[in-house]
Protein backbone atom coordinates (compact mmCIF):
# COMPACT_ATOMS: atom_id res chain seq x y z
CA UNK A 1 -6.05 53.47 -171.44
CA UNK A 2 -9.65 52.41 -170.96
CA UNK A 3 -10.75 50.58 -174.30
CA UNK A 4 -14.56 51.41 -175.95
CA UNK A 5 -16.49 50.80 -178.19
CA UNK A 6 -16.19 54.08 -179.72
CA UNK A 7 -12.43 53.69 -180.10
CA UNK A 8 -13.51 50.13 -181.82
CA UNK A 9 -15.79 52.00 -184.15
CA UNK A 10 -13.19 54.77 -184.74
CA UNK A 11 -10.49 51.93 -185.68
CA UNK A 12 -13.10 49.95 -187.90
CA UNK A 13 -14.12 53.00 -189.78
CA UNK A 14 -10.54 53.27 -190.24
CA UNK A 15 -9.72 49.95 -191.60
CA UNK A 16 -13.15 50.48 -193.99
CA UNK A 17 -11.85 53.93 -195.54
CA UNK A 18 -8.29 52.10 -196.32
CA UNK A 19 -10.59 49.10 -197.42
CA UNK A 20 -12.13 51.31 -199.99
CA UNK A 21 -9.34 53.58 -201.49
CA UNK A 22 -6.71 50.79 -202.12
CA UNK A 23 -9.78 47.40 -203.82
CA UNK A 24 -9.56 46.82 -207.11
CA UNK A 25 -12.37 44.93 -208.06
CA UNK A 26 -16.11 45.09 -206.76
CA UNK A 27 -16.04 41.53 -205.53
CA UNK A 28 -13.03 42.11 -203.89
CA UNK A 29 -14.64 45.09 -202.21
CA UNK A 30 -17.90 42.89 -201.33
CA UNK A 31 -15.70 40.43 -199.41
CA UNK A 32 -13.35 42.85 -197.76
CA UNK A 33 -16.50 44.63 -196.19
CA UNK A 34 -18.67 41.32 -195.48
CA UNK A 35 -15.42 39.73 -193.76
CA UNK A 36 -15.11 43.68 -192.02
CA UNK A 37 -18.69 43.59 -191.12
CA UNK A 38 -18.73 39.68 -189.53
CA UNK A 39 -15.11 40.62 -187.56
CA UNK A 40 -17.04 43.77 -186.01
CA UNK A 41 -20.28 41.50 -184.98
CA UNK A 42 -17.99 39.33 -182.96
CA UNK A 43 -16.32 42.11 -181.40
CA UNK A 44 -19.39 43.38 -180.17
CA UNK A 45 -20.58 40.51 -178.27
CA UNK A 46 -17.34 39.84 -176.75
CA UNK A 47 -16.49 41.22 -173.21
CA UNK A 48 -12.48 41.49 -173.87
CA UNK A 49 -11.12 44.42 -176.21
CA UNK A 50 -9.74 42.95 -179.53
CA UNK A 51 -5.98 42.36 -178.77
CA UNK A 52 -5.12 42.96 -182.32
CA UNK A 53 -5.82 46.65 -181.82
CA UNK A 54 -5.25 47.54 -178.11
CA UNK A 55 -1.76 45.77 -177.77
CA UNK A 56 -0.66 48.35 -180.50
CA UNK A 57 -2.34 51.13 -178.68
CA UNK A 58 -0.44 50.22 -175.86
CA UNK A 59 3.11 49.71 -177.10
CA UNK A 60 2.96 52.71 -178.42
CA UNK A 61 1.36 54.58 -175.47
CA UNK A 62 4.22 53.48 -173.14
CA UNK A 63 6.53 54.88 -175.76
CA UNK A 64 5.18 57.95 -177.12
CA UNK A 65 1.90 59.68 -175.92
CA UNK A 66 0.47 60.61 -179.20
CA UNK A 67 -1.86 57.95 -179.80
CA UNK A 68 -2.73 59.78 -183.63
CA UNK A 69 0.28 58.33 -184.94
CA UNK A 70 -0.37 54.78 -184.01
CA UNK A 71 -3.50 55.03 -186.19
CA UNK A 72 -2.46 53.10 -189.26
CA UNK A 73 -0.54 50.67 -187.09
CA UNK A 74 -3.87 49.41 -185.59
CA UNK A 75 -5.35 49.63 -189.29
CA UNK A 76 -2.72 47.28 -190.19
CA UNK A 77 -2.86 44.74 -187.25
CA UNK A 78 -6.55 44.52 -187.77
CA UNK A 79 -6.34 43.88 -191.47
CA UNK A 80 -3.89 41.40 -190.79
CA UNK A 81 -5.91 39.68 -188.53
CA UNK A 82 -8.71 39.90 -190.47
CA UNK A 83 -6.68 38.21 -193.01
CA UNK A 84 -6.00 35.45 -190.56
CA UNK A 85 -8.88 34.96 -189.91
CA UNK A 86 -10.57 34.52 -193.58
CA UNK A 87 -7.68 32.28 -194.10
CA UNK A 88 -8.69 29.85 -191.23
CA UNK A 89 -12.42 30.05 -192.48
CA UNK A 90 -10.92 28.45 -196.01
CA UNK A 91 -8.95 25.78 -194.72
């Protein structure tokens, strides 16, 4: 499995629709997509493919072949690592 940037921008538009059904607040919303928006950025410049979402992919691709399923596993890991991450920006 070849990763791209499409496939990044499938997985963060993803993450942003499960971002915006489940907030309940607007500032919670605001800093859900800012912290979304500033994860993406630093994807882009880097050369690797985010290991949060293509060590998923690939689990589950040596399992099973339908890569639809893993969908909200990948939404997951990257929500948990964007949660990660925010944490380590506070401390």
């Amino acid at each position: 499995m070849i990763w791209t940037q499409q496939r990044n921008d499938e997985v963060f538009a993803r993450v942003g629709q499960f971002i915006e059904r489940h907030v309940r607040h607007s500032r919670q919303l605001s800093l859900l997509r800012n912290a979304l928006a500033g994860l993406q950025t630093q994807l882009k410049i880097s050369e690797l493919p985010p290991f949060f979402m293509v060590v998923p992919l690939w689990v589950h691709e040596a399992v099973q072949k339908n890569q639809a399923a893993v969908h909200p596993l990948v939404v997951a890991t990257t929500l948990l690592f964007l949660g990660i991450d925010f944490l380590d920006d506070i401390a």
